[in-house]
C-alpha atoms as a PDB file:
ATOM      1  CA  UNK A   1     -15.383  63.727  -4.245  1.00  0.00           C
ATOM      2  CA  UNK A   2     -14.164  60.198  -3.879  1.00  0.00           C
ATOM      3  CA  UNK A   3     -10.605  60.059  -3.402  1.00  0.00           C
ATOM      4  CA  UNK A   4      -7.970  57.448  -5.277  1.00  0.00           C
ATOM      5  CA  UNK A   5      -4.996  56.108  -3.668  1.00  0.00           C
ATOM      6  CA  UNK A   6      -1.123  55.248  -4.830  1.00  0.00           C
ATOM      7  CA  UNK A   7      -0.215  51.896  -2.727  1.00  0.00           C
ATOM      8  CA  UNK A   8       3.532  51.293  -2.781  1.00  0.00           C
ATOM      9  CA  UNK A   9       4.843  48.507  -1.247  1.00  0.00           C
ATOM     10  CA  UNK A  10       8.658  47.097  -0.704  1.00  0.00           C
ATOM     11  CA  UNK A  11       8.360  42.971  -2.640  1.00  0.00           C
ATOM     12  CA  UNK A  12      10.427  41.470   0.227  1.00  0.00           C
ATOM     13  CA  UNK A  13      11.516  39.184  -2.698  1.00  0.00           C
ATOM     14  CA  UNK A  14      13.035  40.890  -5.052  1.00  0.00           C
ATOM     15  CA  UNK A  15      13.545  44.372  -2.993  1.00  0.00           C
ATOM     16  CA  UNK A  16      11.643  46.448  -5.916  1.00  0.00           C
ATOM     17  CA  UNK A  17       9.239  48.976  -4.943  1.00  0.00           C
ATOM     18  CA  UNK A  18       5.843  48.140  -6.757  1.00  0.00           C
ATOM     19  CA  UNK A  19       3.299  50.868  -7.074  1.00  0.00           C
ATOM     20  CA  UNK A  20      -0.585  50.238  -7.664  1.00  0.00           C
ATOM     21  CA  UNK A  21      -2.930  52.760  -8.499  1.00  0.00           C
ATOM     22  CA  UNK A  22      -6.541  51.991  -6.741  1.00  0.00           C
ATOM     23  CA  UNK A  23      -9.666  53.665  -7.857  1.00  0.00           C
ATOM     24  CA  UNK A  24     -12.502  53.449  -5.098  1.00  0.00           C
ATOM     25  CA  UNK A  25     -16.352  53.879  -5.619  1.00  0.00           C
ATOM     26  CA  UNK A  26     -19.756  53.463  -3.814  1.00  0.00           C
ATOM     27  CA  UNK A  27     -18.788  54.721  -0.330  1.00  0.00           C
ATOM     28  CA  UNK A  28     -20.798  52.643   2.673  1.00  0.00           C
ATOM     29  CA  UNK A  29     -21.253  54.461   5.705  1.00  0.00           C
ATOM     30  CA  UNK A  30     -21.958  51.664   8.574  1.00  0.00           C
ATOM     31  CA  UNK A  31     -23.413  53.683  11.621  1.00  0.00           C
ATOM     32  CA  UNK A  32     -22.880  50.945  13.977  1.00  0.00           C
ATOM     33  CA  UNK A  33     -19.154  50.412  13.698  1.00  0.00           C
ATOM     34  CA  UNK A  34     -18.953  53.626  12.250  1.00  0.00           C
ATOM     35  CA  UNK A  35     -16.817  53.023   9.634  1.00  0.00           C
ATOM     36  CA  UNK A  36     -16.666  54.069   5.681  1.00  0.00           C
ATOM     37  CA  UNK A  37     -16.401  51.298   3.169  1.00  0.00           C
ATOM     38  CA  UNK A  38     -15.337  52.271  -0.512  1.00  0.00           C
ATOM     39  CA  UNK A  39     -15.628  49.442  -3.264  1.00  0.00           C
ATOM     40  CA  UNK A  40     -12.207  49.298  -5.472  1.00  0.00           C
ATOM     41  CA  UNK A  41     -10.261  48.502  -8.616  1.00  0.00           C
ATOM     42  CA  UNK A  42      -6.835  49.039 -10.395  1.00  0.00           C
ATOM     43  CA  UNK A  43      -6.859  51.498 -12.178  1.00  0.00           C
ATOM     44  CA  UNK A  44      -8.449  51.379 -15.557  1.00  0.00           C
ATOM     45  CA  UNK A  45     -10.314  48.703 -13.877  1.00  0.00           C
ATOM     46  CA  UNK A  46      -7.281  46.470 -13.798  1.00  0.00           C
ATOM     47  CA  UNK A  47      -6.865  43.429 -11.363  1.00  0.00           C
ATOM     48  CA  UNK A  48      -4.996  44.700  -7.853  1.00  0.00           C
ATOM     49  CA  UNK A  49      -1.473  42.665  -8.435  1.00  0.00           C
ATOM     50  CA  UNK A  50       0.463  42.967  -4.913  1.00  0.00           C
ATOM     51  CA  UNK A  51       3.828  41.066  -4.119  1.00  0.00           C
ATOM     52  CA  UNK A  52       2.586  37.792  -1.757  1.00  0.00           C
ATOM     53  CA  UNK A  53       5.365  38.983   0.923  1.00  0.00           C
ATOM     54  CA  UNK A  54       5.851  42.974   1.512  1.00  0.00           C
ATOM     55  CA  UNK A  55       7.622  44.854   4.314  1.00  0.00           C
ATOM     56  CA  UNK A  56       7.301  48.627   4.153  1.00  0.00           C
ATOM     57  CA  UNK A  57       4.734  50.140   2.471  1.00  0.00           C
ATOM     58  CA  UNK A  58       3.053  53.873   1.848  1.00  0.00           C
ATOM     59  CA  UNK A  59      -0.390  54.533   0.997  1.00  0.00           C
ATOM     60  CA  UNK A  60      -0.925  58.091  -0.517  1.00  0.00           C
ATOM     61  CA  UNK A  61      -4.521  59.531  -0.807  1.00  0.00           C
ATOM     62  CA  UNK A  62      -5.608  61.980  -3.671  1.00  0.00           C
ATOM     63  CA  UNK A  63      -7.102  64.767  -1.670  1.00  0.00           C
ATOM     64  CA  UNK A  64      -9.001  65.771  -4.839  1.00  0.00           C
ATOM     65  CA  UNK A  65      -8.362  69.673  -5.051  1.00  0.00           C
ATOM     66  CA  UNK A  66     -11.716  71.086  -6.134  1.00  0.00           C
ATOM     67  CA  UNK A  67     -11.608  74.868  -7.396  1.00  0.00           C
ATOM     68  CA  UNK A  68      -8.161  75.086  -5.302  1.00  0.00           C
ATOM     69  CA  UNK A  69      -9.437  74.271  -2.361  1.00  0.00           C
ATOM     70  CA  UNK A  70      -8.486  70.563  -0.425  1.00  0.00           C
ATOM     71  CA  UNK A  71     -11.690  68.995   0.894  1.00  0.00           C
ATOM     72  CA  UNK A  72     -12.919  65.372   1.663  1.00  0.00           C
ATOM     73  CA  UNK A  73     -16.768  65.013   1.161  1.00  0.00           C
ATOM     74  CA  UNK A  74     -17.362  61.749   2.079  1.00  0.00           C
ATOM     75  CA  UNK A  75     -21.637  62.481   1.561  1.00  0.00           C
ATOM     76  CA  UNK A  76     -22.308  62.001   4.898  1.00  0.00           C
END
């Protein structure tokens, strides 16, 4: 499974917390960096709207419980 992400980020600005929900798609494994690459969107393929100045921020991963149990598969 693929996992989806909650980005929240402090808008130095205003001091609001904005959330954004990212969907990611068509890992990339590159062997010589070694590094995983996902493709991304908002979610319901919505545009990725981020504050131009943030301080703080939290990224939370969906760990995609499948049949109870948590497990990355990246396919690799």
């Amino acid at each position: 499974m693929i996992p989806n992400y909650a980005l929240i980020v402090e808008d130095i600005e205003s001091g609001n917390l904005e959330t954004t929900v990212i969907e990611s798609f068509n890992p990339t494994h590159d062997a010589n960096t070694n590094t995983l690459t996902y493709t991304i969107v908002g979610e319901n393929a919505t545009s990725i709207n981020l504050p131009s100045k943030f301080g703080q921020s939290v990224l939370v991963i969906d760990n995609h419980c499948a049949g109870g149990e948590p497990q990355i598969d990246c396919g690799y």
